[in-house]
Protein backbone atom coordinates (compact mmCIF):
# COMPACT_ATOMS: atom_id res chain seq x y z
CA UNK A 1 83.67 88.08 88.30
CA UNK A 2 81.20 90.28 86.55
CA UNK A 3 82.26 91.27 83.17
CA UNK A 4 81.68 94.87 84.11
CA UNK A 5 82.20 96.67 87.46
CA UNK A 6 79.12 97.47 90.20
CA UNK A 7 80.62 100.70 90.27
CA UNK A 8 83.61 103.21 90.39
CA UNK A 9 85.07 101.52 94.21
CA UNK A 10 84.62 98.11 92.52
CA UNK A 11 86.63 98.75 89.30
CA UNK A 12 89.83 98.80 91.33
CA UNK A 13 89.81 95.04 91.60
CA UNK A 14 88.40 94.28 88.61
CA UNK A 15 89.78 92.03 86.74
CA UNK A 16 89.55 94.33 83.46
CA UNK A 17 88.21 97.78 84.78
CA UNK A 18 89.49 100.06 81.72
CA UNK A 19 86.39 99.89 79.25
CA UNK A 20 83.79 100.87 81.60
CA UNK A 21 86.34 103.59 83.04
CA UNK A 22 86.32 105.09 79.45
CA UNK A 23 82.89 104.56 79.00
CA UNK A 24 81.76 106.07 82.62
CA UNK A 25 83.97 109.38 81.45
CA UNK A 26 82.58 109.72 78.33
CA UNK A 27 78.50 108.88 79.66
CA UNK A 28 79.09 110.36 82.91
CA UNK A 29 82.10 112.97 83.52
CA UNK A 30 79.85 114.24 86.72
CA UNK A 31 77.19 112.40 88.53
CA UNK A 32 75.61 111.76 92.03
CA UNK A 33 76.44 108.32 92.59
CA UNK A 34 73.04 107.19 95.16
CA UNK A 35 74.22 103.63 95.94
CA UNK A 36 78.10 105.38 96.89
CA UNK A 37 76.09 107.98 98.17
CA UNK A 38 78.80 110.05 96.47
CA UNK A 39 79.76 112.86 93.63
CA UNK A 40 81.42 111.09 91.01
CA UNK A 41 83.95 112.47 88.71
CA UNK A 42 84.75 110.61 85.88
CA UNK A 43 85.77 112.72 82.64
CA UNK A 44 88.79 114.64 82.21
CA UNK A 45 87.90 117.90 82.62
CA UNK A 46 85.39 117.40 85.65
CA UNK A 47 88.43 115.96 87.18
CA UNK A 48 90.67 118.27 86.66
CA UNK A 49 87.98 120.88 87.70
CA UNK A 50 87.82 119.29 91.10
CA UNK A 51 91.07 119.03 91.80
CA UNK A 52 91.42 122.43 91.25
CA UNK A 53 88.59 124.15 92.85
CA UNK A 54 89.60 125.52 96.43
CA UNK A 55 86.04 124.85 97.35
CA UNK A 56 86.97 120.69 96.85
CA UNK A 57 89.46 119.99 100.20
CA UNK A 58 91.33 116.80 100.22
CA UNK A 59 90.14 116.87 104.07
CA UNK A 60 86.20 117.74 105.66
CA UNK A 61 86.04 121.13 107.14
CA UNK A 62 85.16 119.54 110.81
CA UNK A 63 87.99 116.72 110.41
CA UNK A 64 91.36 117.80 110.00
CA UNK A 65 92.21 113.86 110.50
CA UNK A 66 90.05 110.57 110.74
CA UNK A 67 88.18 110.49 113.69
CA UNK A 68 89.25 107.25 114.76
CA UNK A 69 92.85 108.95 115.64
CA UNK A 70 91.41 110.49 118.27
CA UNK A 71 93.74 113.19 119.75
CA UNK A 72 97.41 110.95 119.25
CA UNK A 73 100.67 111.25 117.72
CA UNK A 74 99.14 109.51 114.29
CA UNK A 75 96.56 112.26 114.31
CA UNK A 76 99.00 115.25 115.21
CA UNK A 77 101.32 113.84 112.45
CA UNK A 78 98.29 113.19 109.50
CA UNK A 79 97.54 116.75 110.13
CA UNK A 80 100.94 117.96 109.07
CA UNK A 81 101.13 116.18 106.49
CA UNK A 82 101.13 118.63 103.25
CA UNK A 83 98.71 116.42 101.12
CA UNK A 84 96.57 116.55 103.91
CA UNK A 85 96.51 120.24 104.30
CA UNK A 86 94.87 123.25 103.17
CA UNK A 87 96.57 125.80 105.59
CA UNK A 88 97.75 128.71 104.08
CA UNK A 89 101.52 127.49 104.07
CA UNK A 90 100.57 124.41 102.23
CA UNK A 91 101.78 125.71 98.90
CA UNK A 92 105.31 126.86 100.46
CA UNK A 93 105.54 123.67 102.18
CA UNK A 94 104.59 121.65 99.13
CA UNK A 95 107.13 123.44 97.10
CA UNK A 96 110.10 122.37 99.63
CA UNK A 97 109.34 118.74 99.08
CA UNK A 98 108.97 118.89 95.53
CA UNK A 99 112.90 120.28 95.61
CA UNK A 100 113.73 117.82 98.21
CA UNK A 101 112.21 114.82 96.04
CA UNK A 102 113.67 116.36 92.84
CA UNK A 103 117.67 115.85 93.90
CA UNK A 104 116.68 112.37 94.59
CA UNK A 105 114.82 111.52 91.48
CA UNK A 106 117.83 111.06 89.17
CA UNK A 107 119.86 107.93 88.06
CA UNK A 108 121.24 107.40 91.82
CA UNK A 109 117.42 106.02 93.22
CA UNK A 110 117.82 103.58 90.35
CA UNK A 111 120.86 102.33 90.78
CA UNK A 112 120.55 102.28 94.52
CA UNK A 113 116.85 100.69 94.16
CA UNK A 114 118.46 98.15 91.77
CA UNK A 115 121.30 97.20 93.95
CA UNK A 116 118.75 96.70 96.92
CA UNK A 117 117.01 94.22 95.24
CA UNK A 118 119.59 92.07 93.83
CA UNK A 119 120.83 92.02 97.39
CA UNK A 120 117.32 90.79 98.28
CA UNK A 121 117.13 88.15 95.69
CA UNK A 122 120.91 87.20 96.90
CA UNK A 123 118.85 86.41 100.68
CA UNK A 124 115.90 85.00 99.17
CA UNK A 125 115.26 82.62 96.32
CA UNK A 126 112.93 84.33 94.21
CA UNK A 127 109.20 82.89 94.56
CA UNK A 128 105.67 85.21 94.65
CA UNK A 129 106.10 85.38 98.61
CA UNK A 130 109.37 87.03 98.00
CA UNK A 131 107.94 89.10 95.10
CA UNK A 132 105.64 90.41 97.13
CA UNK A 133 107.88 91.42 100.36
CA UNK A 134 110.28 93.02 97.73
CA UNK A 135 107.44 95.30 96.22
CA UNK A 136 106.48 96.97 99.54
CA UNK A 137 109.71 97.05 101.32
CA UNK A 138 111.77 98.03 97.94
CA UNK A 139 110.04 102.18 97.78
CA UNK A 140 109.95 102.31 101.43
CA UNK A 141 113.81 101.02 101.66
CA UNK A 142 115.02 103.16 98.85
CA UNK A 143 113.76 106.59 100.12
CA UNK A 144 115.06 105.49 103.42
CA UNK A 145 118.51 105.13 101.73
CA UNK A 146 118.19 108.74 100.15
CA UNK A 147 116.92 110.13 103.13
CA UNK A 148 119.68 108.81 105.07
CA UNK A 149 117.61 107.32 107.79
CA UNK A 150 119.97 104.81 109.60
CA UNK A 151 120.42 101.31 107.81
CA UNK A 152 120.52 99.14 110.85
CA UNK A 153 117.44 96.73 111.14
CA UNK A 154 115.77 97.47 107.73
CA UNK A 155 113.11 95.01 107.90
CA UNK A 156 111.61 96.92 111.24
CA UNK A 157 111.51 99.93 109.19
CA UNK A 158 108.75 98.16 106.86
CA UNK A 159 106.94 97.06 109.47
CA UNK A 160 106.76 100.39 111.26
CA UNK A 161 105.81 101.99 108.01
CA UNK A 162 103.27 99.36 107.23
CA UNK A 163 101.96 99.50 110.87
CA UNK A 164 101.49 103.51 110.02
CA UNK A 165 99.61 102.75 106.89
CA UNK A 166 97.19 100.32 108.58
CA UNK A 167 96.20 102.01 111.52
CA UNK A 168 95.39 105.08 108.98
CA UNK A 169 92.91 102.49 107.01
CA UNK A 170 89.38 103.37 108.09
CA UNK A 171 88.63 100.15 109.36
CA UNK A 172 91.23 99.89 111.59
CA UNK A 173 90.73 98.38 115.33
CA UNK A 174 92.09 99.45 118.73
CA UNK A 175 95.10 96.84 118.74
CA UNK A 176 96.04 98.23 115.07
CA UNK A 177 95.75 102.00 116.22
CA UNK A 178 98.08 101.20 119.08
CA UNK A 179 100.14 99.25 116.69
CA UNK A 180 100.81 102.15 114.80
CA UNK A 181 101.05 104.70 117.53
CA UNK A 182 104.33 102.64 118.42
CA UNK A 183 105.41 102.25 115.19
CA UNK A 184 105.07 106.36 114.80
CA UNK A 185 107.49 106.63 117.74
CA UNK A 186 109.73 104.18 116.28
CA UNK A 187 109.77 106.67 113.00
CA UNK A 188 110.08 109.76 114.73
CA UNK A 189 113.30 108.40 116.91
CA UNK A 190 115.01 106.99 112.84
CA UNK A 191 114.25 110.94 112.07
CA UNK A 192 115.83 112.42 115.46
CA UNK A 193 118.52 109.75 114.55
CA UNK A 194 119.38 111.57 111.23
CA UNK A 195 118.77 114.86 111.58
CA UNK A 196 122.30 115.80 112.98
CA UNK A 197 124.31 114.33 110.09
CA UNK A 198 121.60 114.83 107.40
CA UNK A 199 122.97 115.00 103.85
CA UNK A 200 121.20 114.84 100.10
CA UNK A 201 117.08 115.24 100.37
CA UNK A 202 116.92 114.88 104.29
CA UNK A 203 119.24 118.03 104.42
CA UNK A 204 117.54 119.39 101.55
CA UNK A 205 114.13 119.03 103.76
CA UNK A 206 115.74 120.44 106.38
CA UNK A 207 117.25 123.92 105.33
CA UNK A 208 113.55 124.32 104.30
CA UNK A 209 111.33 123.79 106.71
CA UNK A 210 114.36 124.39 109.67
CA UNK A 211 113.61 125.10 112.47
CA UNK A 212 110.10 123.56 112.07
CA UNK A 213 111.30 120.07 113.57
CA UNK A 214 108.23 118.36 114.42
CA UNK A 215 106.56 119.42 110.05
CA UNK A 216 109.68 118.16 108.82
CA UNK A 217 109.48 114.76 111.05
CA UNK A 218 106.31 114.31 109.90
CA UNK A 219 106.18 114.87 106.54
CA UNK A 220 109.41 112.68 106.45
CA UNK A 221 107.33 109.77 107.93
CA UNK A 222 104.76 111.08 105.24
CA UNK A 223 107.18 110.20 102.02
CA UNK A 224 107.64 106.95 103.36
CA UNK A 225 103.97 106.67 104.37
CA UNK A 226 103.35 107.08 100.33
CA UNK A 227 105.96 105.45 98.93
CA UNK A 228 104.15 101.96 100.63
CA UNK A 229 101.43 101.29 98.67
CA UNK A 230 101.92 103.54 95.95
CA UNK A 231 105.63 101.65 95.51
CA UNK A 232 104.46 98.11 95.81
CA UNK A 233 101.58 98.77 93.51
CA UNK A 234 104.00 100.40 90.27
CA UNK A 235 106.51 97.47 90.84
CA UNK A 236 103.82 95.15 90.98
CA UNK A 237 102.15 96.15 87.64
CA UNK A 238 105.74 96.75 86.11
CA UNK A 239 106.77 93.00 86.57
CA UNK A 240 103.20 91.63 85.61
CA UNK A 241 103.62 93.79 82.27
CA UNK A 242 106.79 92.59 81.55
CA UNK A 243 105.14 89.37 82.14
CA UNK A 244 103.10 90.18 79.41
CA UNK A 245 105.53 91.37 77.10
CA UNK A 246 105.91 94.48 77.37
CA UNK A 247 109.34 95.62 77.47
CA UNK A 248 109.69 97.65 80.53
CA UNK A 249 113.11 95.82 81.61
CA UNK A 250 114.62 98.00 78.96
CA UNK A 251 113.82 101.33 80.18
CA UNK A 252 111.57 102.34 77.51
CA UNK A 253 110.02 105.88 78.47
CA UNK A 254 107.10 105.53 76.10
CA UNK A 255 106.48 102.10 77.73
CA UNK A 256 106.32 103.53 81.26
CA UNK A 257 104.42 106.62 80.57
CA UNK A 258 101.53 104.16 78.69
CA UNK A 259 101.34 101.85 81.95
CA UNK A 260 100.63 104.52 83.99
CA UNK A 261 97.96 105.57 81.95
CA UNK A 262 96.71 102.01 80.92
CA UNK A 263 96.75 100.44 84.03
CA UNK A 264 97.61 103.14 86.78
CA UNK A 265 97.72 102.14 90.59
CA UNK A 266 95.68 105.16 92.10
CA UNK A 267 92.57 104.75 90.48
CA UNK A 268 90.67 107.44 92.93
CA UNK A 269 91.06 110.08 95.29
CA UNK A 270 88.26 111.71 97.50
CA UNK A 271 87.49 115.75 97.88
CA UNK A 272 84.98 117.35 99.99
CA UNK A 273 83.00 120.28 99.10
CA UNK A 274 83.51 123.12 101.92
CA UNK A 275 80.79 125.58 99.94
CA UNK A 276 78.53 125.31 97.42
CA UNK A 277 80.73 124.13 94.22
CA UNK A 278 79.01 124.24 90.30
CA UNK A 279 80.32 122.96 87.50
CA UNK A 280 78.72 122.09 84.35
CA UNK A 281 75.40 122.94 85.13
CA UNK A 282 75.14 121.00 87.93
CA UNK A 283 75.67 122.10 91.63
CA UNK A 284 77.59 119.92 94.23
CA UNK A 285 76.57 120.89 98.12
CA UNK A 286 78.60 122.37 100.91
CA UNK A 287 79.36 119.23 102.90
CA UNK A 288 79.03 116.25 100.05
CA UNK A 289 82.18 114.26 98.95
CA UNK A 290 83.17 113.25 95.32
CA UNK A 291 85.15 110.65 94.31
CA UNK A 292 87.53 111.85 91.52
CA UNK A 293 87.72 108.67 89.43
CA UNK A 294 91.60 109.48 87.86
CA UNK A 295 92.01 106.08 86.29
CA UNK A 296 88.58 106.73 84.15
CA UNK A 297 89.99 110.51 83.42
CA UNK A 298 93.25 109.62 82.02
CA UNK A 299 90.80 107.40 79.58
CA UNK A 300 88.32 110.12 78.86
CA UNK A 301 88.60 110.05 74.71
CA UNK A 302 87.75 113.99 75.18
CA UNK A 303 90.89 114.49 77.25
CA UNK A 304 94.29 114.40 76.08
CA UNK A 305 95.01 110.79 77.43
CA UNK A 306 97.20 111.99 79.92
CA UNK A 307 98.59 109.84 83.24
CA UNK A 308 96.57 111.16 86.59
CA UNK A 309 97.73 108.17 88.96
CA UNK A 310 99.81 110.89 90.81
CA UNK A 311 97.16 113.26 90.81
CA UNK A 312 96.92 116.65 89.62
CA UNK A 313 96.49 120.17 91.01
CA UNK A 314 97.66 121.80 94.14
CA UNK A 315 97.75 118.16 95.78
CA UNK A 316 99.51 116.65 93.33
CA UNK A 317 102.09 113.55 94.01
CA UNK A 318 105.93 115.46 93.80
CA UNK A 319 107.32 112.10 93.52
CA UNK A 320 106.38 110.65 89.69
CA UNK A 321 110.17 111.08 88.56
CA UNK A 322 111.06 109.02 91.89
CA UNK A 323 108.75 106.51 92.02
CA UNK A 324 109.67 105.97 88.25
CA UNK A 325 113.16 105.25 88.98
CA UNK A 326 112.60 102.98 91.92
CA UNK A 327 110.29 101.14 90.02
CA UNK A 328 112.73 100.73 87.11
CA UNK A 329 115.93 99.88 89.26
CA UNK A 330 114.23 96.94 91.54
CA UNK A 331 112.68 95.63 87.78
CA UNK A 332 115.97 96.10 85.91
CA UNK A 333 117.42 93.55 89.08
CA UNK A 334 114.17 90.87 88.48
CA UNK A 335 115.31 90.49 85.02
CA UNK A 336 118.96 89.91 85.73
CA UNK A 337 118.03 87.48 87.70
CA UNK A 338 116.44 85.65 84.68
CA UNK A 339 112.81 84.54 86.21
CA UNK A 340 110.32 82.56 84.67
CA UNK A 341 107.95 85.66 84.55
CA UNK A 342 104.43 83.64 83.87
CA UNK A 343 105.56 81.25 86.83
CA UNK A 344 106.43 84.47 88.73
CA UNK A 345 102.61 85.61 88.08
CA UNK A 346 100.83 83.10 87.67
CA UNK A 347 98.65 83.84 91.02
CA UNK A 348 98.89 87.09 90.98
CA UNK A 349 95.83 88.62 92.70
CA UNK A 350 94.42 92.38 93.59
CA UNK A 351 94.44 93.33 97.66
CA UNK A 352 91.15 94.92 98.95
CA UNK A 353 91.74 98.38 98.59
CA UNK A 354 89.45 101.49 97.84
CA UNK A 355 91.43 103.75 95.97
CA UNK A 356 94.87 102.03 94.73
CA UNK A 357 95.60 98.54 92.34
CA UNK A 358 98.38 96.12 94.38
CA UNK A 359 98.91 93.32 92.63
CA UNK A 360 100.20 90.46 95.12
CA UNK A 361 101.40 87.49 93.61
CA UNK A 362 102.57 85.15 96.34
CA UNK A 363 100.20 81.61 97.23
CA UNK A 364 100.22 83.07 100.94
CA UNK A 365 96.48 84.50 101.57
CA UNK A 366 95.30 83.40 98.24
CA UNK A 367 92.06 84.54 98.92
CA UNK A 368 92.45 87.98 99.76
């Protein structure tokens, strides 16, 4: 592997991205990018500037969802999605599921994340394979518990989620997209399913956005939707860290604070430019894209070194605090169970992805 990345897309599998991201802030906080035939921003305040311009939309004017959607339930349900929106209730909307997140984001995801995995280890001898299945299905399981979605046939909730999440990638085919049209409909009846008794955050959700069923469906399906990747990729980097050392077991804030600054898992996020946007001297066109490079911000040595891997702005992630806990509670359970953590990741590995670093450790598609 080249000792330093083509560009911005390939730094998120690079094997050691972080000194060009601080050098690409510091040389280059805003550039046209010819080869990505994209608008890069890479320092700290250029980010932050984009993210918080309303002429920057985390959607195209002309595409309120990915055109390979077509006119289906994924596509009715992306567009109802708050960090897909820019309608005027967006901020009202995001505000519910920030309070909704926020009675969930104490001590009780932790312990119930941590009891969920040592049940998992108690099923499954602990190898990379294992590792791997626990660091997806462990977010999406966990918010499922707080939600109160029903418990019966977890691992089918995974795979509907997952099913969701690839038929959203861009390069997904016709048997994926109907793949995850199913799956939808298989998430919208767990929903229906909970609605009548709903207690904690679901209820929370729903005395907000009541009697707006089909947002509050959707951007259910949405938290779990995020919680996939996003999940996998934290727990992932938490148990290669403590792999290295570092003493994350223990619940050290300062420790989890510097790892998602140090080695975040959303490296980038895209905005497009619905008028003519200047910053800096420079002017970005009506219609271009730019690729806000957060993982190279949070290094800018101008900034104030701050974590951006759950964004920042009006679109920012609501569920750090959460996604903290989870994270903590299924590693706290790993190192009860005593592993040998350099056998544990010793071929670990990145998955192809654009925007977010997912460690996978299992021998199973070792060349992905």
């Amino acid at each position: 592997m080249s000792a330093w990345p083509l560009d911005p897309l390939a730094a998120v599998t690079h094997a050691h991205p972080y000194p060009y991201y601080r050098d690409l802030a510091q040389r280059r906080p805003l550039y046209f990018d010819a080869g990505l035939g994209v608008w890069v921003a890479a320092g700290h305040a250029a980010a932050q500037a984009v993210l918080a311009a309303p002429e920057c939309r985390v959607r195209p004017l002309d595409q309120a969802a990915p055109p390979q959607l077509g006119d289906g339930g994924l596509a009715r349900t992306f567009c109802l999605w708050a960090r897909m929106s820019e309608a005027p209730r967006h901020p009202a909307l995001k505000a519910a599921l920030s309070r909704a997140l926020a009675t969930a984001a104490g001590a009780e995801a932790g312990r119930l994340a941590e009891s969920l995995a040592r049940d998992w280890l108690m099923r499954e001898p602990l190898n990379g394979e294992v590792l791997d299945r626990m660091a997806q299905g462990l977010p999406v399981l966990t918010l499922a518990g707080l939600l109160g979605l029903p418990a019966a046939d977890a691992p089918a909730l995974v795979v509907e989620v997952a099913a969701v999440s690839q038929a959203l990638a861009a390069d997904a085919d016709v048997e994926a997209l109907a793949r995850g049209e199913q799956a939808l409909t298989a998430l919208q009846a767990r929903v229906a399913e909970a609605l009548p008794q709903a207690g904690g955050m679901l209820a929370e959700l729903k005395n907000e956005l009541a009697p707006d069923e089909a947002t509050l469906t959707a951007n259910v399906i949405g938290l779990l939707f995020q919680s996939l990747d996003a999940g996998a990729g934290l727990f992932a980097a938490a148990v290669w860290h403590q792999a290295q050392g570092r003493p994350l077991a223990a619940g050290a804030a300062a420790e989890w604070d510097g790892l998602a600054v140090q080695d975040p898992v959303l490296h980038n996020t895209r905005r497009f430019v619905a008028r003519d946007w200047s910053y800096g001297g420079q002017t970005v066109p009506a219609g271009a894209s730019v690729l806000v490079v957060l993982a190279a911000a949070a290094l800018d040595p101008a900034g104030p070194g701050e974590a951006l891997m759950f964004g920042a702005g009006r679109h920012a992630c609501p569920g750090r605090a959460l996604a903290l806990e989870i994270a903590r509670g299924g590693l706290a359970a790993l190192a009860a169970a005593r592993p040998d953590w350099q056998d544990l990741t010793a071929a670990a590995r990145f998955r192809r992805l654009p925007n977010a670093r997912v460690r996978l450790y299992g021998e199973k598609g070792r060349t992905e």
